[in-house]
PDB file of N, CA and C in Angstrom:
ATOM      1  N   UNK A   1      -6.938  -0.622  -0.699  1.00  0.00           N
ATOM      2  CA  UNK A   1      -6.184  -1.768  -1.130  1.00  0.00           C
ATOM      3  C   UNK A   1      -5.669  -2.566   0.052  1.00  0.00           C
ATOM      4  N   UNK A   2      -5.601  -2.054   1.117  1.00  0.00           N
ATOM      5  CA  UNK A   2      -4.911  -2.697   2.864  1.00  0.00           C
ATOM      6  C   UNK A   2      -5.767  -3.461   3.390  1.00  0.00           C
ATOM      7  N   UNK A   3      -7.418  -3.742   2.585  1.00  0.00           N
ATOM      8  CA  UNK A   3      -8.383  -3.846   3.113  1.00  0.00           C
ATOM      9  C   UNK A   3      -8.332  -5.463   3.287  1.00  0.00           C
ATOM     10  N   UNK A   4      -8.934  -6.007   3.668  1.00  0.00           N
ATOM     11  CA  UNK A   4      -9.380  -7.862   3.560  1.00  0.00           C
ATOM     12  C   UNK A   4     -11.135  -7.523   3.721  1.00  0.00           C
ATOM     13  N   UNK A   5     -11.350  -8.223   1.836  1.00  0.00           N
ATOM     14  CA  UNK A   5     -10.512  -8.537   0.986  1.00  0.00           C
ATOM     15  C   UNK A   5     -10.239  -6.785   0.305  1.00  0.00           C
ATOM     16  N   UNK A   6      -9.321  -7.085  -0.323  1.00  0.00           N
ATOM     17  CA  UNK A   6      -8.568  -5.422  -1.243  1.00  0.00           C
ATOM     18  C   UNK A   6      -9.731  -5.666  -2.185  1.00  0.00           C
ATOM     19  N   UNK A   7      -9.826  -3.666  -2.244  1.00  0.00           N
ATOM     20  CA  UNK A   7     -10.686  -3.522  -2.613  1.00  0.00           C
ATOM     21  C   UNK A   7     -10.383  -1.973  -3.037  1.00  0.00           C
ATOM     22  N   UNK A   8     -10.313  -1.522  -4.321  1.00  0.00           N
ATOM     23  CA  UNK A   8     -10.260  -0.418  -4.716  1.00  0.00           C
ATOM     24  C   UNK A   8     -11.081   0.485  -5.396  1.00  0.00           C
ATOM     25  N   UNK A   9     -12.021   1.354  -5.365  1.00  0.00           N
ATOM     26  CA  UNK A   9     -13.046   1.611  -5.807  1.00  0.00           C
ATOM     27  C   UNK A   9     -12.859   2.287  -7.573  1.00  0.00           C
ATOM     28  N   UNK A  10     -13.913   1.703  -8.101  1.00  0.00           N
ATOM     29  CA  UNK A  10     -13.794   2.620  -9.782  1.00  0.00           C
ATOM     30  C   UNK A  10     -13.050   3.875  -9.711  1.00  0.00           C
ATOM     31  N   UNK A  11     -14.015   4.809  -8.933  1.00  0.00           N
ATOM     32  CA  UNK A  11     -13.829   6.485  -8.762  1.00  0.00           C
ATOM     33  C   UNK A  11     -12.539   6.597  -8.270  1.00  0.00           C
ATOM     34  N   UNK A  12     -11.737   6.156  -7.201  1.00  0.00           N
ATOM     35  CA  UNK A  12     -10.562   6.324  -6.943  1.00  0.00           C
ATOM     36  C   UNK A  12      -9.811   5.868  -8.193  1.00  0.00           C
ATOM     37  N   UNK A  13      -9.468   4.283  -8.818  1.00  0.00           N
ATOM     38  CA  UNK A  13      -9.137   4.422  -9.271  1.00  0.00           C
ATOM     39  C   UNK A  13      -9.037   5.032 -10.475  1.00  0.00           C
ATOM     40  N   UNK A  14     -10.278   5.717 -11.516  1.00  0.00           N
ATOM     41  CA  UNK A  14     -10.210   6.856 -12.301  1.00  0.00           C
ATOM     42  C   UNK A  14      -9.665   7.983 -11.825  1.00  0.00           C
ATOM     43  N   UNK A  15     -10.025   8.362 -10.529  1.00  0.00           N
ATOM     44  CA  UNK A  15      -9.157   9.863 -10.294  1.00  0.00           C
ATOM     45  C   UNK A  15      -7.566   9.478 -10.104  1.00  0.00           C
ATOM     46  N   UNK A  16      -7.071   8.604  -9.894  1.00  0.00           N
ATOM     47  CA  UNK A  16      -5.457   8.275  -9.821  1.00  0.00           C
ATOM     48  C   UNK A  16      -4.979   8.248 -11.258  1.00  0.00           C
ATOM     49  N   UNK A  17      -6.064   6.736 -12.084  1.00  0.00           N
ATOM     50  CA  UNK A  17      -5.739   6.985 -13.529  1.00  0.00           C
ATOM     51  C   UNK A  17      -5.505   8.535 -14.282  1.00  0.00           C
ATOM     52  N   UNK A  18      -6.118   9.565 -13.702  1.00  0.00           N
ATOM     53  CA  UNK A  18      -5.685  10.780 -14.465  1.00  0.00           C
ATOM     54  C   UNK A  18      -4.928  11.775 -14.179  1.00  0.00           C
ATOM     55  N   UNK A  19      -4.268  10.965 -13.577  1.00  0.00           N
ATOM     56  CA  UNK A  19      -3.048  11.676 -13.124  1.00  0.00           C
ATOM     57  C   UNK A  19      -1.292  10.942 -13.136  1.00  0.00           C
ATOM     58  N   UNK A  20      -1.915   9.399 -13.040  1.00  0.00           N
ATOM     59  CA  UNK A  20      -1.227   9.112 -13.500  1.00  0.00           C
ATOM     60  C   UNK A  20      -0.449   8.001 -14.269  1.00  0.00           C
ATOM     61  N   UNK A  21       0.738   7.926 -14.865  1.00  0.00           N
ATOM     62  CA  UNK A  21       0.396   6.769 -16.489  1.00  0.00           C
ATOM     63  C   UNK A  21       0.493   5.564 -15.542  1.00  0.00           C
ATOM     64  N   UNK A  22       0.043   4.321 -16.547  1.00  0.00           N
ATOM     65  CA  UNK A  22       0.125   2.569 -16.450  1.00  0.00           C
ATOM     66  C   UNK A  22       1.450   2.529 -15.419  1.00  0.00           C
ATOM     67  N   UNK A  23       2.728   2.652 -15.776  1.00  0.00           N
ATOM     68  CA  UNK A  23       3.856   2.819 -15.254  1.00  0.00           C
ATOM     69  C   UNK A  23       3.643   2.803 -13.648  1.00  0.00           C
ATOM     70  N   UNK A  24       3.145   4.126 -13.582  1.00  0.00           N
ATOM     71  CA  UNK A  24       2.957   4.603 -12.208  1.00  0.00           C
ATOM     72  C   UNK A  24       1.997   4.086 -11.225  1.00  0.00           C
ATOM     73  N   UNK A  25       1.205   3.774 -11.869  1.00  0.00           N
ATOM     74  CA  UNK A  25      -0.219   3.246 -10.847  1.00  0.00           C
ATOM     75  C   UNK A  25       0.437   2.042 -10.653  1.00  0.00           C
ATOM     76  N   UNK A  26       1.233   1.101 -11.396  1.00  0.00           N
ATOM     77  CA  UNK A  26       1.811  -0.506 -11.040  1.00  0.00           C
ATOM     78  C   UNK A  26       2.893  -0.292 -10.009  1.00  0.00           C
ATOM     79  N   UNK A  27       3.710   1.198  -9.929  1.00  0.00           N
ATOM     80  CA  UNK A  27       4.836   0.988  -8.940  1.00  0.00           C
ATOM     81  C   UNK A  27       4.037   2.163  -7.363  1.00  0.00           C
ATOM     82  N   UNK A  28       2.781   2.248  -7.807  1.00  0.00           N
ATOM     83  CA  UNK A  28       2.594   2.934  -6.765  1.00  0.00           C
ATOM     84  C   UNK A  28       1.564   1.692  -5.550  1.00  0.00           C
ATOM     85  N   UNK A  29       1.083   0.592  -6.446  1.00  0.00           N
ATOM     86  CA  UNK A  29       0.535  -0.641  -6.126  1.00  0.00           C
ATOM     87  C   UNK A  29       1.228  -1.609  -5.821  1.00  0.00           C
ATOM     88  N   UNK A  30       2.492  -1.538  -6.300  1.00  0.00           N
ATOM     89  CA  UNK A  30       3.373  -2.029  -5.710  1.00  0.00           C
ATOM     90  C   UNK A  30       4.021  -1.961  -4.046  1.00  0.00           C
ATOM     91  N   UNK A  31       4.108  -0.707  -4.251  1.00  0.00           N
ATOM     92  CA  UNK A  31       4.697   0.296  -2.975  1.00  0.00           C
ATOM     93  C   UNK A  31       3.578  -0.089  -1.698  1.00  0.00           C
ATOM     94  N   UNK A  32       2.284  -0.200  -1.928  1.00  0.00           N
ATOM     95  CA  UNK A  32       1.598  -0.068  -1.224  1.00  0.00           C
ATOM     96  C   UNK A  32       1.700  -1.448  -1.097  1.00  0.00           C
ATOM     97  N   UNK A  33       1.691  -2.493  -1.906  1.00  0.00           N
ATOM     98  CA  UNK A  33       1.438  -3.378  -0.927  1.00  0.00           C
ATOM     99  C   UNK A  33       2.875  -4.191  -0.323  1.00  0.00           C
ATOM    100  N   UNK A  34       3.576  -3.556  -0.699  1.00  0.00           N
ATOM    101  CA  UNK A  34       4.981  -4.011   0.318  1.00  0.00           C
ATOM    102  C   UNK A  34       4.679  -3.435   1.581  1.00  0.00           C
ATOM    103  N   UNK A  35       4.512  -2.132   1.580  1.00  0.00           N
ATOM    104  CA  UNK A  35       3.897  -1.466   3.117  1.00  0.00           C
ATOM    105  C   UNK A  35       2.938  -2.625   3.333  1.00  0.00           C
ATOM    106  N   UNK A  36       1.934  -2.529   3.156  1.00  0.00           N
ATOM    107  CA  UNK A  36       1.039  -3.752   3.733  1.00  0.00           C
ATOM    108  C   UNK A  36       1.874  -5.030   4.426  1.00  0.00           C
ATOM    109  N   UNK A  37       2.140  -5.809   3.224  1.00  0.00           N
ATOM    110  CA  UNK A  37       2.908  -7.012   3.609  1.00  0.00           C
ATOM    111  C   UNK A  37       3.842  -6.649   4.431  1.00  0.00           C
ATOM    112  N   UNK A  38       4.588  -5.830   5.135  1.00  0.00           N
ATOM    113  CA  UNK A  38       5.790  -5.738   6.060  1.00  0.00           C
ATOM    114  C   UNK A  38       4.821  -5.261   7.107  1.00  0.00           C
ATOM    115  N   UNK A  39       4.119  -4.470   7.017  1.00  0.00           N
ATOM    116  CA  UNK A  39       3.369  -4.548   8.984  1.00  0.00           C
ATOM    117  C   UNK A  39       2.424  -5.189   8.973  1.00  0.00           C
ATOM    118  N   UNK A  40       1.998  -6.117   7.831  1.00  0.00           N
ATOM    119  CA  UNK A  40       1.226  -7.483   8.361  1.00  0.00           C
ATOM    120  C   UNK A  40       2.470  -7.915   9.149  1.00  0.00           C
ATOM    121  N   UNK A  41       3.517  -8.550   8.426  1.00  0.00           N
ATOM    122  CA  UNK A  41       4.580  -9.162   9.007  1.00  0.00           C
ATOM    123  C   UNK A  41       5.121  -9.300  10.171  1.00  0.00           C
ATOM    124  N   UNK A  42       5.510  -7.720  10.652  1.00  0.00           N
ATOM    125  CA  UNK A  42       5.682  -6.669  11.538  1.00  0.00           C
ATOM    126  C   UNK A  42       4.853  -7.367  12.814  1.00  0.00           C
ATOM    127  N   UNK A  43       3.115  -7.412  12.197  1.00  0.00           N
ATOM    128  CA  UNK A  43       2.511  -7.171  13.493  1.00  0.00           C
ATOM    129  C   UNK A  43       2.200  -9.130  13.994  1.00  0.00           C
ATOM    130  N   UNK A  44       2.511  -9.902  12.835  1.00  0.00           N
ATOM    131  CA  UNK A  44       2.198 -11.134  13.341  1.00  0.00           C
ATOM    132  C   UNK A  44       3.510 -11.756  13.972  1.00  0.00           C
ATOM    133  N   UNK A  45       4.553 -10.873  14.079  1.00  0.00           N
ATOM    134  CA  UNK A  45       5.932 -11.805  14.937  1.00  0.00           C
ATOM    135  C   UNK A  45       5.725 -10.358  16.674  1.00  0.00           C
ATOM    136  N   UNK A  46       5.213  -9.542  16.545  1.00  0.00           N
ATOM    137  CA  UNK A  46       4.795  -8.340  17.394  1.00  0.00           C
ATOM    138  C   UNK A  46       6.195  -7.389  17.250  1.00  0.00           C
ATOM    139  N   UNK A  47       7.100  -7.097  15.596  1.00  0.00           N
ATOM    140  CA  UNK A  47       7.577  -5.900  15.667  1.00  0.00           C
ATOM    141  C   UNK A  47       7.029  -5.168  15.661  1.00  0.00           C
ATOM    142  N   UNK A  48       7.464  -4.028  17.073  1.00  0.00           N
ATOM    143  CA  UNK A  48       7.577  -2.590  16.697  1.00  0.00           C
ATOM    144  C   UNK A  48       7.980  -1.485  15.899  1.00  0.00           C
ATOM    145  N   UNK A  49       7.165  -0.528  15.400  1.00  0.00           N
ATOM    146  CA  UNK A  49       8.476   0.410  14.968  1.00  0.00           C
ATOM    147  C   UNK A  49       9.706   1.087  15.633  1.00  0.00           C
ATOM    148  N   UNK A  50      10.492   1.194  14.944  1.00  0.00           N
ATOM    149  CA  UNK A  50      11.994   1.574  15.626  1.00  0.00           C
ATOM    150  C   UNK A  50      11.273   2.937  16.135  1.00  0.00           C
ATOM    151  N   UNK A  51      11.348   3.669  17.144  1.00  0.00           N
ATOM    152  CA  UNK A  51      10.870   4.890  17.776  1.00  0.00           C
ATOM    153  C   UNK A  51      12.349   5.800  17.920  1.00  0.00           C
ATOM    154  N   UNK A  52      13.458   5.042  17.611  1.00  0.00           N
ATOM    155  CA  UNK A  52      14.640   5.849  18.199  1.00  0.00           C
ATOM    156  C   UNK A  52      14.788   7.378  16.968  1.00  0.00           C
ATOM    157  N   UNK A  53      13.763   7.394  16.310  1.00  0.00           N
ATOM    158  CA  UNK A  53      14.247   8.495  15.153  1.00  0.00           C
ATOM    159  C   UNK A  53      15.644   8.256  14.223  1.00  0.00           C
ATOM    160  N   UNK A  54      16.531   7.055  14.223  1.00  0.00           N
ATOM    161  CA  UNK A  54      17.490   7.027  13.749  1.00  0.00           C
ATOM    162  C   UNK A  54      16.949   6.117  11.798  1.00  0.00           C
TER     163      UNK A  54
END
């Protein structure tokens, strides 16, 4: 899904579908692409990750 262009395959998504409900696959697609969109973000102003462990 991180891909250009996103791209999720049938088989993956059937093996996720059975495991888990409508609900879940929308907040887990969600999740993922906020990760995406924030170190696109991240990497087009050149943040780093915080390294301090805090």
């Amino acid at each position: 899904m991180t891909q250009t262009p996103a791209k999720v395959s049938d088989e993956l998504f059937g093996r996720l579908r059975a495991h888990l409900s409508p609900e879940q696959l929308v907040e887990l697609t969600a999740a993922v692409a906020l990760e995406n969109f924030s170190a696109r973000f991240n990497h087009a102003f050149g943040i780093e990750p915080d390294s301090s462990g805090e």
